[in-house]
PDB file of N, CA and C in Angstrom:
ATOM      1  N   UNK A   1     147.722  -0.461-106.682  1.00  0.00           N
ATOM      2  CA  UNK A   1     148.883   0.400-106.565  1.00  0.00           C
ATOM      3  C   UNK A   1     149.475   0.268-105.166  1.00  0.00           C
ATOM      4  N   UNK A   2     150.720   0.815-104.952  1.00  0.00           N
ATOM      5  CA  UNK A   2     151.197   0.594-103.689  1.00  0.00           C
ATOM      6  C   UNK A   2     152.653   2.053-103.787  1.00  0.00           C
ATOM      7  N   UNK A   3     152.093   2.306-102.239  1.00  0.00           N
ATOM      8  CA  UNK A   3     153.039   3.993-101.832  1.00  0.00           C
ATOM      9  C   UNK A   3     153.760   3.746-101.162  1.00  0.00           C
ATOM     10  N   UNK A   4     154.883   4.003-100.844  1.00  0.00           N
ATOM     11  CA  UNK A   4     155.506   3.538 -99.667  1.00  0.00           C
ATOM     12  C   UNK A   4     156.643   4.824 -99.266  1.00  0.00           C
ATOM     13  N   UNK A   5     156.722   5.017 -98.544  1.00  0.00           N
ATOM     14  CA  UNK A   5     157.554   6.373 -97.438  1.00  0.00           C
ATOM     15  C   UNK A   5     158.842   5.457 -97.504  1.00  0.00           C
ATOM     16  N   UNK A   6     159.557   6.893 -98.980  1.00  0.00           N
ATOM     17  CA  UNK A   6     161.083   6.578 -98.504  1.00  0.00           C
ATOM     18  C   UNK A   6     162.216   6.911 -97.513  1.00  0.00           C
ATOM     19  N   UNK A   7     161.242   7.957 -96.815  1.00  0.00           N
ATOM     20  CA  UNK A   7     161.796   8.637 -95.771  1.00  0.00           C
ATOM     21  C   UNK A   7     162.448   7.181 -94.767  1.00  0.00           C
ATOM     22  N   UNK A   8     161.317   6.443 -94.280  1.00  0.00           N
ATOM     23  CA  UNK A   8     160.990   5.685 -92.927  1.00  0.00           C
ATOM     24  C   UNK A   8     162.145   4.028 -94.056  1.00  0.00           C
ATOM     25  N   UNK A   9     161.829   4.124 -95.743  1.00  0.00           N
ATOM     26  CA  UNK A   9     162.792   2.950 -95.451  1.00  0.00           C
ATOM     27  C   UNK A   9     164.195   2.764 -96.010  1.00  0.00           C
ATOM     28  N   UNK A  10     164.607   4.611 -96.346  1.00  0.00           N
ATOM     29  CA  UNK A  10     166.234   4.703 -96.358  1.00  0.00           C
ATOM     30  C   UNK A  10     166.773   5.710 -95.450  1.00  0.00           C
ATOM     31  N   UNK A  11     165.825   5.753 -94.113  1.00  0.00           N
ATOM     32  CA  UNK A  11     166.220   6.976 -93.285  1.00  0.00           C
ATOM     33  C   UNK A  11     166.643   7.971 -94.161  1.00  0.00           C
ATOM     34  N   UNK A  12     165.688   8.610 -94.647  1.00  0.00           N
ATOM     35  CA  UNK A  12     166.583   9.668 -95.026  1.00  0.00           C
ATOM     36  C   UNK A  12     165.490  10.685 -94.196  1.00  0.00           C
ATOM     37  N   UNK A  13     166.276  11.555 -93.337  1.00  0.00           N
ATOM     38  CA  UNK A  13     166.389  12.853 -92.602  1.00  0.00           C
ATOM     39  C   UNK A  13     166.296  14.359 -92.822  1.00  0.00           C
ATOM     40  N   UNK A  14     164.748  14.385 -93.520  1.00  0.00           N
ATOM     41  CA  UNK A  14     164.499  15.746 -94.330  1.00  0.00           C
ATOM     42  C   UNK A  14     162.937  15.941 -94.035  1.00  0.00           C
ATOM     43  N   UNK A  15     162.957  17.694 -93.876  1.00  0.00           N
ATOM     44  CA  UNK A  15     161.524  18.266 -93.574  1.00  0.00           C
ATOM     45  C   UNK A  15     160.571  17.965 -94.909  1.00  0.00           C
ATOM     46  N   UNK A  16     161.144  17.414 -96.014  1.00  0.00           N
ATOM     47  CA  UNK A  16     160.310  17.144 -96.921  1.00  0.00           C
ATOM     48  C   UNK A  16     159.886  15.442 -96.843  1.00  0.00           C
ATOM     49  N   UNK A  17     158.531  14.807 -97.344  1.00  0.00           N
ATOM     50  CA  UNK A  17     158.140  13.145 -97.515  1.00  0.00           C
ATOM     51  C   UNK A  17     158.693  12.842 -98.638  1.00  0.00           C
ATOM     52  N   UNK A  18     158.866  11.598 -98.807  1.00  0.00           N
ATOM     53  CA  UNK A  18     159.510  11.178-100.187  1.00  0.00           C
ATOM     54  C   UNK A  18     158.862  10.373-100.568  1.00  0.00           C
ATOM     55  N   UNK A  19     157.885  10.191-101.568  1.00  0.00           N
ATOM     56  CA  UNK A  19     157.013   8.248-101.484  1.00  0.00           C
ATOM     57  C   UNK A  19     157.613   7.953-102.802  1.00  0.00           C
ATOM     58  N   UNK A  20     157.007   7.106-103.016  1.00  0.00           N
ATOM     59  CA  UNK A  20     157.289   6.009-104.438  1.00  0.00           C
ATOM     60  C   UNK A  20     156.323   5.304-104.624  1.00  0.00           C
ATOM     61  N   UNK A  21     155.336   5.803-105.608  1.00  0.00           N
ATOM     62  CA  UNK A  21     154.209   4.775-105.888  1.00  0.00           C
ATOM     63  C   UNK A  21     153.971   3.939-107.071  1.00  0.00           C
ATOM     64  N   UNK A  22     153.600   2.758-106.926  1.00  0.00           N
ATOM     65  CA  UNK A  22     153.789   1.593-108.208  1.00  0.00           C
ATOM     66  C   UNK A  22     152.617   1.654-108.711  1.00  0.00           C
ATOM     67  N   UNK A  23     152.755   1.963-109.933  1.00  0.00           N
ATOM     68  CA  UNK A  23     151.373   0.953-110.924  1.00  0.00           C
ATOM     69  C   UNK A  23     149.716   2.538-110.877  1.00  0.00           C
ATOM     70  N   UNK A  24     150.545   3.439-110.162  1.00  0.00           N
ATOM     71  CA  UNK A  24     148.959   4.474-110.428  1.00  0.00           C
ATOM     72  C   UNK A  24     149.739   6.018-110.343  1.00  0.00           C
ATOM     73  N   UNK A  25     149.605   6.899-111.145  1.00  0.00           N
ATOM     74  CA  UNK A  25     149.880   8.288-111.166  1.00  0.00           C
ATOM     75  C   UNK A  25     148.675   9.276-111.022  1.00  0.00           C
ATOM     76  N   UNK A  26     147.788   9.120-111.875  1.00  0.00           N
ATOM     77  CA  UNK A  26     146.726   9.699-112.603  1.00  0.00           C
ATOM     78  C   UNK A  26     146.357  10.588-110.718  1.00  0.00           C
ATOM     79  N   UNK A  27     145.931  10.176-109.679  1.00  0.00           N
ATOM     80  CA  UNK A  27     145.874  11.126-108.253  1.00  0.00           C
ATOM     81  C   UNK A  27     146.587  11.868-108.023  1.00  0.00           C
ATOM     82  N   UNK A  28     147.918  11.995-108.606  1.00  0.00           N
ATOM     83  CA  UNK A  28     149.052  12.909-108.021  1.00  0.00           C
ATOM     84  C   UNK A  28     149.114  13.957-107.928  1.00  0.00           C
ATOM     85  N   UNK A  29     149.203  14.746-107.702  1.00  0.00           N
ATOM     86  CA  UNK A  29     149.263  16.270-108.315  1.00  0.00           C
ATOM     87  C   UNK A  29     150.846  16.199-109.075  1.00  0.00           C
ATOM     88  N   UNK A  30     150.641  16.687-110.343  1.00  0.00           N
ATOM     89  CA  UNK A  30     151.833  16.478-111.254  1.00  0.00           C
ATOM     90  C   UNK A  30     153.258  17.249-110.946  1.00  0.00           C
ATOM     91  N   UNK A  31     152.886  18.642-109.793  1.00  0.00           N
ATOM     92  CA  UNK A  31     154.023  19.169-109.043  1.00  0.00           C
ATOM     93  C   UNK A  31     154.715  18.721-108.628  1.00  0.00           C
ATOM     94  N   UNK A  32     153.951  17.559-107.612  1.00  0.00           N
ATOM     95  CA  UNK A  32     154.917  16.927-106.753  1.00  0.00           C
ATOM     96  C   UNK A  32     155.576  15.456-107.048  1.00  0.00           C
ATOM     97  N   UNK A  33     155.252  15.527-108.529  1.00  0.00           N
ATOM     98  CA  UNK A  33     156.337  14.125-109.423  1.00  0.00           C
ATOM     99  C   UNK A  33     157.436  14.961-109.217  1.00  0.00           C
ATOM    100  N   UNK A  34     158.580  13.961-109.109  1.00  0.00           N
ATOM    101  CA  UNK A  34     160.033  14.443-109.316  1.00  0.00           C
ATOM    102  C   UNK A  34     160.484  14.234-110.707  1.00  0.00           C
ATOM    103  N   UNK A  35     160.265  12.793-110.147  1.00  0.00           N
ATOM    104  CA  UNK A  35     160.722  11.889-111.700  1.00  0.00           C
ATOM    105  C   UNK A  35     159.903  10.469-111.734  1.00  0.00           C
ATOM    106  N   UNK A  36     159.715  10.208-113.248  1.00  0.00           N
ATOM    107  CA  UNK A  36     159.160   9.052-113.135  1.00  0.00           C
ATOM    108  C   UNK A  36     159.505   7.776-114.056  1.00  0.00           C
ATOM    109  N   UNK A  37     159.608   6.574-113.999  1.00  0.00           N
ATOM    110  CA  UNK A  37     160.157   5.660-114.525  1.00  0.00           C
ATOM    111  C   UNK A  37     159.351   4.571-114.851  1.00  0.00           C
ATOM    112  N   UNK A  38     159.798   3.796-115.755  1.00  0.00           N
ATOM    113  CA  UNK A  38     158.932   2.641-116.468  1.00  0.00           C
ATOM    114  C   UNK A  38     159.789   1.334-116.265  1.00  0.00           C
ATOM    115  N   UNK A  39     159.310   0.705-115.736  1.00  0.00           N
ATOM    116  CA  UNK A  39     160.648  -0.766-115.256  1.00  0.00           C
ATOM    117  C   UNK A  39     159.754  -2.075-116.000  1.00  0.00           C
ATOM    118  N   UNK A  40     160.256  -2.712-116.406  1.00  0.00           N
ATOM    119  CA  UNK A  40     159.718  -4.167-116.882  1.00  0.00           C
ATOM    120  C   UNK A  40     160.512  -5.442-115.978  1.00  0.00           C
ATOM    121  N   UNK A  41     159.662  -6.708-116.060  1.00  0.00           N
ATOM    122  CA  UNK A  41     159.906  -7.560-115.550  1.00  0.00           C
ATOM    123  C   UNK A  41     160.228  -8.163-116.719  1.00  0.00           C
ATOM    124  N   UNK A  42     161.371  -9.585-116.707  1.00  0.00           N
ATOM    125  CA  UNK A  42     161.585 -10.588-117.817  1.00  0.00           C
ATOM    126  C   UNK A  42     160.789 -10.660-118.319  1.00  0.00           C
ATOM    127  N   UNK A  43     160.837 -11.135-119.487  1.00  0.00           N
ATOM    128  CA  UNK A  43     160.155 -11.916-120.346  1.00  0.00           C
ATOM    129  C   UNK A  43     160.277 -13.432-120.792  1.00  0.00           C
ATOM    130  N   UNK A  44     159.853 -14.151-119.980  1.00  0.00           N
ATOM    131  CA  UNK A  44     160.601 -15.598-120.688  1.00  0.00           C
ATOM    132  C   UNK A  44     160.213 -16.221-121.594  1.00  0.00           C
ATOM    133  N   UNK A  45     161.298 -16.790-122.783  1.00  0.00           N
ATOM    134  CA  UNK A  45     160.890 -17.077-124.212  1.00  0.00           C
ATOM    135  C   UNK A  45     160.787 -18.229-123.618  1.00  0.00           C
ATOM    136  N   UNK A  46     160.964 -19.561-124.305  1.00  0.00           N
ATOM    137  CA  UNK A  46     161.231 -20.841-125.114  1.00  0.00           C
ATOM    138  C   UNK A  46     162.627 -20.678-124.780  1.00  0.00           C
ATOM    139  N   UNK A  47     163.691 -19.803-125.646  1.00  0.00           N
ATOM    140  CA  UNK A  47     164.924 -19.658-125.612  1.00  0.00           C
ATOM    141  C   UNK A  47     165.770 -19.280-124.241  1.00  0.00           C
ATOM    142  N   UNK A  48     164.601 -18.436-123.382  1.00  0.00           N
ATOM    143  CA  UNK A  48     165.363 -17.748-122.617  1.00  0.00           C
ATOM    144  C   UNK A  48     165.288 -18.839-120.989  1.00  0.00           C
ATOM    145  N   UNK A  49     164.288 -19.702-121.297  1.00  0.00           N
ATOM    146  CA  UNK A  49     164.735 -20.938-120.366  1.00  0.00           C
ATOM    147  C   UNK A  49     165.130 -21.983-120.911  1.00  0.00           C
ATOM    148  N   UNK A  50     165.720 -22.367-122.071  1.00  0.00           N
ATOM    149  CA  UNK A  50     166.684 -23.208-122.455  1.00  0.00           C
ATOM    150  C   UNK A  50     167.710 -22.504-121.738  1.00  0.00           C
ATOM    151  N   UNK A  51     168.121 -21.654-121.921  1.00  0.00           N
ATOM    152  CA  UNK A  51     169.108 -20.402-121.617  1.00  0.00           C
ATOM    153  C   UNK A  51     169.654 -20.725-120.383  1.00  0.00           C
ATOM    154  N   UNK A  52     168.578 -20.473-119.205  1.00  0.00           N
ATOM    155  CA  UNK A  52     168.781 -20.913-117.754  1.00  0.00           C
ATOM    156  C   UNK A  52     168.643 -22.155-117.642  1.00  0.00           C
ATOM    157  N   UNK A  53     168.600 -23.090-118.532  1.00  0.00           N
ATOM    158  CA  UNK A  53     169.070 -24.636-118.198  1.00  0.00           C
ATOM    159  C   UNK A  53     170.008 -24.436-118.556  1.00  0.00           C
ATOM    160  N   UNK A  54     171.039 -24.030-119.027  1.00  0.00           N
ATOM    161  CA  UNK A  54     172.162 -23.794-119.160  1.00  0.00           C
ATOM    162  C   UNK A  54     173.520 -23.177-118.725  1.00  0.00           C
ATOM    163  N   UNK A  55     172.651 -22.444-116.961  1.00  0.00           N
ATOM    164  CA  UNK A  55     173.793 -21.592-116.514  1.00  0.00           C
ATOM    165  C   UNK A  55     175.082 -22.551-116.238  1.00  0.00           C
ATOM    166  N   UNK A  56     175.215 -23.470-116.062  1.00  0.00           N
ATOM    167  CA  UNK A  56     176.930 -24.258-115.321  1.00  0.00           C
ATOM    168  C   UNK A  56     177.166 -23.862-116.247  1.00  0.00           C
ATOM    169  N   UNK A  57     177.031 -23.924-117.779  1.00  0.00           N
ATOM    170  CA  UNK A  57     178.275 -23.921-118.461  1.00  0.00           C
ATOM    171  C   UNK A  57     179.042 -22.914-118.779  1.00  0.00           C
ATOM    172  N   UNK A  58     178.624 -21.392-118.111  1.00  0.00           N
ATOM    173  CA  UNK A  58     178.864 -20.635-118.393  1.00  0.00           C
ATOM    174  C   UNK A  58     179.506 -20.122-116.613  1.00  0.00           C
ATOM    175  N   UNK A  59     178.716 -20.338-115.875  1.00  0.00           N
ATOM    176  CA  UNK A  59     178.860 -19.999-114.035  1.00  0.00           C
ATOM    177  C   UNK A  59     180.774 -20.163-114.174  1.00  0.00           C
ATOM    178  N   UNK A  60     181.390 -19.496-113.787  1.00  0.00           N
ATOM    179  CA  UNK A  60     183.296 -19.295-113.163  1.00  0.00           C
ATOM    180  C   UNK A  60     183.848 -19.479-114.460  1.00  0.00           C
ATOM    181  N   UNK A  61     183.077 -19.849-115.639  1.00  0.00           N
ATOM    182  CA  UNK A  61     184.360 -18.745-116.840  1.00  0.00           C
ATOM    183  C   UNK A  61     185.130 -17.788-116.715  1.00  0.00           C
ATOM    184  N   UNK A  62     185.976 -18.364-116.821  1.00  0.00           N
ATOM    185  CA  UNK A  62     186.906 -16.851-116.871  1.00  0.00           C
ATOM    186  C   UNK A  62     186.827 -16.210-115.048  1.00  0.00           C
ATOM    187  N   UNK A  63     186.556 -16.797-114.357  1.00  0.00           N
ATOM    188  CA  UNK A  63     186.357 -16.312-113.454  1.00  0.00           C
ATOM    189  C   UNK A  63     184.956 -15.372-113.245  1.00  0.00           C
ATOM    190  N   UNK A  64     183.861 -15.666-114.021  1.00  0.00           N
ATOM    191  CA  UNK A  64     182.982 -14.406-113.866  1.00  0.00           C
ATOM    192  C   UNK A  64     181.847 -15.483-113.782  1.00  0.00           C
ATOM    193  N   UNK A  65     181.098 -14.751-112.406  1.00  0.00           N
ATOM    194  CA  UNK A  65     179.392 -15.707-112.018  1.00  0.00           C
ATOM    195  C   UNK A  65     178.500 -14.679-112.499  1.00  0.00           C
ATOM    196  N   UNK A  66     177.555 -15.357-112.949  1.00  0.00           N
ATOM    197  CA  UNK A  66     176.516 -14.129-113.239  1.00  0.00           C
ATOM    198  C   UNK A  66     175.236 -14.384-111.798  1.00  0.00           C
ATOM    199  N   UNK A  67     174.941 -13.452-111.383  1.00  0.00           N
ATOM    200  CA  UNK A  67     173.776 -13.713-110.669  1.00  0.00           C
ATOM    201  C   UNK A  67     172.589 -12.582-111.135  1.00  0.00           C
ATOM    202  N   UNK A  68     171.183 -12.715-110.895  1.00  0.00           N
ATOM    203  CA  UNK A  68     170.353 -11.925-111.347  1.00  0.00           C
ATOM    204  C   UNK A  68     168.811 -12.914-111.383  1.00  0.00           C
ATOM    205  N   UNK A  69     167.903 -11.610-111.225  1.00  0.00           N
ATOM    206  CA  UNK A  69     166.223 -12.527-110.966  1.00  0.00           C
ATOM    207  C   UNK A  69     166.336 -13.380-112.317  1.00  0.00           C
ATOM    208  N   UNK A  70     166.540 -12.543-113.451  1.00  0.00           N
ATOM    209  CA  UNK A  70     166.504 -13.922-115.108  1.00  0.00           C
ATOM    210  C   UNK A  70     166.702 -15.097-114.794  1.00  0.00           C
ATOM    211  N   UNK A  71     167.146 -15.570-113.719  1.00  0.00           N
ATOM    212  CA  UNK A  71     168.246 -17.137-113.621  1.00  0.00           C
ATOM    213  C   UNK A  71     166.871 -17.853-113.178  1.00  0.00           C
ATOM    214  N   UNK A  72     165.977 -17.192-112.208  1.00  0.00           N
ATOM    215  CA  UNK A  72     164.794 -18.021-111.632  1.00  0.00           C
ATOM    216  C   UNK A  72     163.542 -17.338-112.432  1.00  0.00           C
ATOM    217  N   UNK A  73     162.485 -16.552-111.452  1.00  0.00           N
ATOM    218  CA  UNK A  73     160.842 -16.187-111.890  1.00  0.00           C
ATOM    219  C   UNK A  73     161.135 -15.110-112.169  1.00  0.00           C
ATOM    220  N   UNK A  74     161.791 -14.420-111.936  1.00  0.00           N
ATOM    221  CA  UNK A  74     162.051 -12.722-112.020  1.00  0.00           C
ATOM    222  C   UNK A  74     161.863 -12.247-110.961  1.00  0.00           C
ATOM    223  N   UNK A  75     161.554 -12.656-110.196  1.00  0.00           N
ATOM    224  CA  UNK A  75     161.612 -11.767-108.859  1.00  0.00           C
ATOM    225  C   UNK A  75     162.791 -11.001-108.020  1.00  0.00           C
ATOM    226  N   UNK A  76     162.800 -10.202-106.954  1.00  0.00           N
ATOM    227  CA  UNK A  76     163.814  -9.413-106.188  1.00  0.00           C
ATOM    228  C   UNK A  76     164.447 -10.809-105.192  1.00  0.00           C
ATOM    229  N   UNK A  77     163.628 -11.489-104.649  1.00  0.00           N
ATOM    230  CA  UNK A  77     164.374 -12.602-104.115  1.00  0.00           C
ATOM    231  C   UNK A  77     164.896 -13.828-105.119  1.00  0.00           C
ATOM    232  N   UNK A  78     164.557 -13.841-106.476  1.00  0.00           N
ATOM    233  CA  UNK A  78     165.433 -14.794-107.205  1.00  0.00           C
ATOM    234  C   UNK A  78     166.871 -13.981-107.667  1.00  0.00           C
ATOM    235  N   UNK A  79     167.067 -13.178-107.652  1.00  0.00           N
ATOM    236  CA  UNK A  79     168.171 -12.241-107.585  1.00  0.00           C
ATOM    237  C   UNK A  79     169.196 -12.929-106.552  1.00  0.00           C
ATOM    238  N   UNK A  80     168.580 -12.418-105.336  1.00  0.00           N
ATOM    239  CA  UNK A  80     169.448 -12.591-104.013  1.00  0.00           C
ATOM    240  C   UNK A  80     169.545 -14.555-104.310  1.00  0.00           C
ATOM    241  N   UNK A  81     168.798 -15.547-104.614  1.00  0.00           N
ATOM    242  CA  UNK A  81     168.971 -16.692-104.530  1.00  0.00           C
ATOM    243  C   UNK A  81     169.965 -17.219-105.702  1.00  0.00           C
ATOM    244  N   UNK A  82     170.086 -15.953-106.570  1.00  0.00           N
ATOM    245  CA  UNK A  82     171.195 -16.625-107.835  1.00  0.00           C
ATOM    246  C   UNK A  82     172.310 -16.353-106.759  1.00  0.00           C
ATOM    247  N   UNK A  83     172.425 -15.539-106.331  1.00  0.00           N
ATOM    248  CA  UNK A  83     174.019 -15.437-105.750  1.00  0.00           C
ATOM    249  C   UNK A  83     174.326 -16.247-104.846  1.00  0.00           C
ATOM    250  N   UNK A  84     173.420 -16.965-104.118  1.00  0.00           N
ATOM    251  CA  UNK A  84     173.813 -17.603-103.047  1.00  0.00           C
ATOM    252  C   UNK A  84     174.945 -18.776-103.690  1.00  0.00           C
TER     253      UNK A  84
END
């Protein structure tokens, strides 16, 4: 699992802590959940990297680029590397 203080990494400026923890709840005390969320990573078929062998033909249609992690591994930096 991993916690991390959102205070310290969106400055935000309040007598209350803010964390965000991945992958473990069950320690928490259930008070101090706000909210909680379920996120998935891709899934890559067969289809869905034929798919991404396929971005040119679709990249400035119409004027519209797609960028997003799907294009590479799924990751937060294949995101930022589709757009480049």
């Amino acid at each position: 699992s991993l916690t991390y203080n959102m205070n310290i990494l969106q400055h935000i400026d309040s007598s209350h802590t803010f964390c965000v923890t991945l992958n473990r709840t069950e320690d928490i005390d259930e008070n101090k959940i706000l909210r909680q969320f379920t996120y998935h990573h891709p899934v890559f078929t067969t289809e869905s990297i034929a798919a991404q062998q396929r971005k040119e033909e679709i990249q400035g249609a119409q004027h519209t680029w797609f960028c997003g992690a799907y294009w590479y591994n799924g990751f937060h930096e294949d995101g930022v590397r589709s757009a480049l």
